[in-house]
N, C-alpha and C. Protein backbone atom coordinates (compact mmCIF):
# COMPACT_ATOMS: atom_id res chain seq x y z
N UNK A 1 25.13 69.76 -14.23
CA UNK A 1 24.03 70.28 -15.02
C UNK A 1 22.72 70.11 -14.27
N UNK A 2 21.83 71.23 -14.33
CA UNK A 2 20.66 70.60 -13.84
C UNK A 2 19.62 70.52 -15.19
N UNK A 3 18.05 70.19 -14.73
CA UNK A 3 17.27 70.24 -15.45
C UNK A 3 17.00 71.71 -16.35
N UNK A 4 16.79 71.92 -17.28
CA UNK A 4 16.63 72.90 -18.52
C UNK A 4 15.53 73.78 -18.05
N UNK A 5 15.30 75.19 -18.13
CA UNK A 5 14.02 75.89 -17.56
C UNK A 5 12.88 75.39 -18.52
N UNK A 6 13.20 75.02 -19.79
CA UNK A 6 11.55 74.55 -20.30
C UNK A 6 11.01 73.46 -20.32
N UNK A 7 11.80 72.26 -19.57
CA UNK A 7 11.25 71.49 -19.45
C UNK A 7 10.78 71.31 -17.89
N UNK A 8 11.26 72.42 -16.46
CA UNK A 8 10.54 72.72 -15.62
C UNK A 8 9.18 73.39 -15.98
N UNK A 9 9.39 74.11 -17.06
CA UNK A 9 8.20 75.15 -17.20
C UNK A 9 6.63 74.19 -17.80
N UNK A 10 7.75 73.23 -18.97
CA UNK A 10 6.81 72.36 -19.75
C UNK A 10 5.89 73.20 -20.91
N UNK A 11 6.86 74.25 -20.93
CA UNK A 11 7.04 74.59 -22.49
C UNK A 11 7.98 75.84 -22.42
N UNK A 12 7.85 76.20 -24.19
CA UNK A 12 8.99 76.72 -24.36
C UNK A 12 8.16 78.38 -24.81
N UNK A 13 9.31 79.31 -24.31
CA UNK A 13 8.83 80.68 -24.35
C UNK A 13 9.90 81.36 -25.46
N UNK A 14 9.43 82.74 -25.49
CA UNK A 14 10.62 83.39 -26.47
C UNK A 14 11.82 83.89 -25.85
N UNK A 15 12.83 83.44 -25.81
CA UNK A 15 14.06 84.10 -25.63
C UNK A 15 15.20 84.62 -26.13
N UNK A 16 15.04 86.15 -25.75
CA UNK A 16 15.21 87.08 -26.97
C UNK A 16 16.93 86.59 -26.70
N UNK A 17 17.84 87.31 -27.60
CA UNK A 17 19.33 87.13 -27.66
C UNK A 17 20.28 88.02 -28.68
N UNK A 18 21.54 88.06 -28.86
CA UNK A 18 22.33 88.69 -29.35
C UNK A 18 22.61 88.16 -30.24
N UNK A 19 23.13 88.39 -31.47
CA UNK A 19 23.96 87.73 -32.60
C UNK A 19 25.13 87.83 -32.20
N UNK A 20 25.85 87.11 -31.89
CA UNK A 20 27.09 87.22 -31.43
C UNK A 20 28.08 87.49 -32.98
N UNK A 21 27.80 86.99 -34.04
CA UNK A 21 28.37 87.23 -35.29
C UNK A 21 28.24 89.52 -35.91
N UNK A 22 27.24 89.33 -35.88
CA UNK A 22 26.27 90.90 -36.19
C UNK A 22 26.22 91.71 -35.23
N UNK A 23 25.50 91.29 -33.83
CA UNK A 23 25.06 92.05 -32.94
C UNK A 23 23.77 92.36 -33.01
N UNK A 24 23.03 91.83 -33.69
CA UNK A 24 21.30 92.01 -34.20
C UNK A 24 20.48 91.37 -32.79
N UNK A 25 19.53 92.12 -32.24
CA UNK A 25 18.85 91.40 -31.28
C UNK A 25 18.06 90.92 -32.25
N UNK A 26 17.83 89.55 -31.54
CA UNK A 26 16.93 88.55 -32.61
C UNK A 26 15.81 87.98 -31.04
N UNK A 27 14.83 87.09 -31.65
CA UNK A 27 14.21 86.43 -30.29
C UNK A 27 13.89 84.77 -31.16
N UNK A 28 14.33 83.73 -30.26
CA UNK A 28 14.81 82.80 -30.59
C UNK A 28 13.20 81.86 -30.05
N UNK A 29 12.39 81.65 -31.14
CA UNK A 29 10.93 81.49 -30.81
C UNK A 29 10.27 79.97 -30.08
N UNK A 30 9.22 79.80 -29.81
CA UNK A 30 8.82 78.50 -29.19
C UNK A 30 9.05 77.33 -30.63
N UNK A 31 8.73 77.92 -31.51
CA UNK A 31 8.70 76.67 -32.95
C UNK A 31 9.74 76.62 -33.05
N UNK A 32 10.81 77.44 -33.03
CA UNK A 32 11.83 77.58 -33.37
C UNK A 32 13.19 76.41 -32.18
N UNK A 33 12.28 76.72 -31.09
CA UNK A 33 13.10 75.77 -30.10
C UNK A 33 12.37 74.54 -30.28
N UNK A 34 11.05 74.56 -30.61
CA UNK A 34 10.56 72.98 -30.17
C UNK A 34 11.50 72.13 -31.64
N UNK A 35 11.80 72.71 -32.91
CA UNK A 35 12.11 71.92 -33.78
C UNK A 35 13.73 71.31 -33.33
N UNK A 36 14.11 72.67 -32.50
CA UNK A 36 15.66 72.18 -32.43
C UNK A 36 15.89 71.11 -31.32
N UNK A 37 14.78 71.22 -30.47
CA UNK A 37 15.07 70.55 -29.61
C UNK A 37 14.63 69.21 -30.42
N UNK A 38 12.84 68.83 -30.20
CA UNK A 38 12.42 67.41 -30.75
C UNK A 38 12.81 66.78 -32.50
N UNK A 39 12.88 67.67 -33.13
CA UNK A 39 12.88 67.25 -34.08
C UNK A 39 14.70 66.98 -34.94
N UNK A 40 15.42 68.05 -34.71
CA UNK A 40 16.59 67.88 -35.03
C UNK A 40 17.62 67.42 -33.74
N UNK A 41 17.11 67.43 -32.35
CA UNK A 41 17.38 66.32 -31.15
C UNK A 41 19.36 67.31 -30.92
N UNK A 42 18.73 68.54 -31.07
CA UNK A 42 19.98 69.27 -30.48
C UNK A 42 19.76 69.55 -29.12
N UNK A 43 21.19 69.50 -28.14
CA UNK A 43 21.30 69.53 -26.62
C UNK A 43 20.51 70.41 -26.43
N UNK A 44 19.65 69.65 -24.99
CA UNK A 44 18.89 70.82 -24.27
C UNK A 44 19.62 72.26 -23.96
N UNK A 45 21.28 71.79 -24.00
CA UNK A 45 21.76 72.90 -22.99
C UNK A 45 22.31 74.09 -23.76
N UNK A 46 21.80 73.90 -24.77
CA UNK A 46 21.97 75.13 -26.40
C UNK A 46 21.09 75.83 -26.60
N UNK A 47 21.55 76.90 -26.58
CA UNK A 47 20.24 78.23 -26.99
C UNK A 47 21.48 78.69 -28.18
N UNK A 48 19.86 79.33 -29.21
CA UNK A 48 20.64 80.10 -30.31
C UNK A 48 21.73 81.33 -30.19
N UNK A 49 22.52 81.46 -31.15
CA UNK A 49 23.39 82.85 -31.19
C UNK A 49 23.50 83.35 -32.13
N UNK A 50 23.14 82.62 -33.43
CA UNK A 50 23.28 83.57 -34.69
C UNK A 50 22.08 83.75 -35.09
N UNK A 51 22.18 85.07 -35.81
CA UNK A 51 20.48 85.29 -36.73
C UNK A 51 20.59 84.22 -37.88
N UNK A 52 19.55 84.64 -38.39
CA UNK A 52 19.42 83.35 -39.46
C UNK A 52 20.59 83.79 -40.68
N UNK A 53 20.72 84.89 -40.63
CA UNK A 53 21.52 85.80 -41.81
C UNK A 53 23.33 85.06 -41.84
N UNK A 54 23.21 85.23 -40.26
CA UNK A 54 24.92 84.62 -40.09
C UNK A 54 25.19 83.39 -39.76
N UNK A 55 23.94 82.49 -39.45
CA UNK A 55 23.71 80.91 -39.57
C UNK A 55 23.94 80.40 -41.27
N UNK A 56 23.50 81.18 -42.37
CA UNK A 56 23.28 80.65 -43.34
C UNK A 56 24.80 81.28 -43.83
N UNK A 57 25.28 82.42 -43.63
CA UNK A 57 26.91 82.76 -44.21
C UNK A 57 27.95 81.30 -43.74
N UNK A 58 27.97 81.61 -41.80
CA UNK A 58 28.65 80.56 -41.28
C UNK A 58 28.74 78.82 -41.91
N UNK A 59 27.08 78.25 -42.25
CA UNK A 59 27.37 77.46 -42.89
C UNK A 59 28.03 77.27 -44.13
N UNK A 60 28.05 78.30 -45.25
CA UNK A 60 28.29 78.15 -46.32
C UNK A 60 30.05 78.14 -46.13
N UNK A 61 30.52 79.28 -45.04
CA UNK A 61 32.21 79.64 -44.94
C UNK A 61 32.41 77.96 -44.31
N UNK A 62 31.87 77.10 -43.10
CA UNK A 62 32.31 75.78 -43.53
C UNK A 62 32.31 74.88 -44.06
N UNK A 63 31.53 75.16 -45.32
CA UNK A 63 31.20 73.59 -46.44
C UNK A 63 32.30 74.00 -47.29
N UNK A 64 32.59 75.45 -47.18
CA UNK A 64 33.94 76.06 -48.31
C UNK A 64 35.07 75.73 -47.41
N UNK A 65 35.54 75.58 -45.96
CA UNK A 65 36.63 75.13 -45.65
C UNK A 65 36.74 73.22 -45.95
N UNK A 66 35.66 73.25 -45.46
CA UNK A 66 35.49 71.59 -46.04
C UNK A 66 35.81 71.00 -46.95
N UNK A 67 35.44 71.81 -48.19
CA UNK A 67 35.32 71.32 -49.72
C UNK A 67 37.30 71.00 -50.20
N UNK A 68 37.56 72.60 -49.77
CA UNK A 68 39.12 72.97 -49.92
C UNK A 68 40.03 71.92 -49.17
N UNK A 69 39.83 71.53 -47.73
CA UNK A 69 40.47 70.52 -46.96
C UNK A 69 40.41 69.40 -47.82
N UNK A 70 39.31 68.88 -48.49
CA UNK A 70 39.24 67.63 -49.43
C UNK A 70 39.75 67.82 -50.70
N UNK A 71 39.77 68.59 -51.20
CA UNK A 71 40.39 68.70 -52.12
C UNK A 71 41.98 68.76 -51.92
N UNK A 72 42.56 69.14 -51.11
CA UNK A 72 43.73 69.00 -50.77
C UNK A 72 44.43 67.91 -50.59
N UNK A 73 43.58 67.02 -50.28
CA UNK A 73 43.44 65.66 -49.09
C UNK A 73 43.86 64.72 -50.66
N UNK A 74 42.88 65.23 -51.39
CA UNK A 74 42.73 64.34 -52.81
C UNK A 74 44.09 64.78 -53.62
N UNK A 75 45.00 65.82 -53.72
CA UNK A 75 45.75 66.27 -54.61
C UNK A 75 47.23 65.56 -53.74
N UNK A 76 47.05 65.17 -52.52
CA UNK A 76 48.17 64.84 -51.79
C UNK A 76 48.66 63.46 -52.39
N UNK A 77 50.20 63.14 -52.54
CA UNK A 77 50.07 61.88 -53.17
C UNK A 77 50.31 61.19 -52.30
N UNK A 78 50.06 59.94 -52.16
CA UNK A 78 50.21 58.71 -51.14
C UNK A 78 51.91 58.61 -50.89
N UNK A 79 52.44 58.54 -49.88
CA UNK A 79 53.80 57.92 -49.64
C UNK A 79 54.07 56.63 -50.41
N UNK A 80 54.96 56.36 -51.29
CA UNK A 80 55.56 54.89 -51.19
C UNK A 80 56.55 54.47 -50.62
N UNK A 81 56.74 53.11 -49.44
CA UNK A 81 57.58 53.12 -48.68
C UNK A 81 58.42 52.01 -49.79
């Protein structure tokens, strides 16, 4: 790995991108990186891919695989040996 281009640059610019979910060109903004980077402390070496549209579906389709896995988890009965 080397060093990240915005922290050579010593800040962060717009870099536009694809929705890989949609296909929507989106542009992935300086606020938008400074929060992901400093504030929610996600890898330098991550740039966005979903619009916000298929960030907010995607999360919801895994809190619903989640929910279902636990619930399953809970209906399973314990072995008695």
């Amino acid at each position: 790995y080397s060093t990240p281009d915005f922290v050579l640059r010593g800040t962060y610019r717009p870099e536009p991108f694809v929705c890989k979910d949609c296909g929507v060109a989106e542009v992935w903004t300086p606020l938008q990186q400074k929060w992901w980077y400093e504030t929610a402390k996600g890898d330098v070496f991550t740039a966005a891919v979903r619009c916000r549209a298929c960030r907010t579906r995607e999360r919801a389709r895994k809190s619903a695989v989640r929910r279902v896995h636990l619930e399953g988890l809970a209906r399973k009965k314990p072995r008695v040996s």
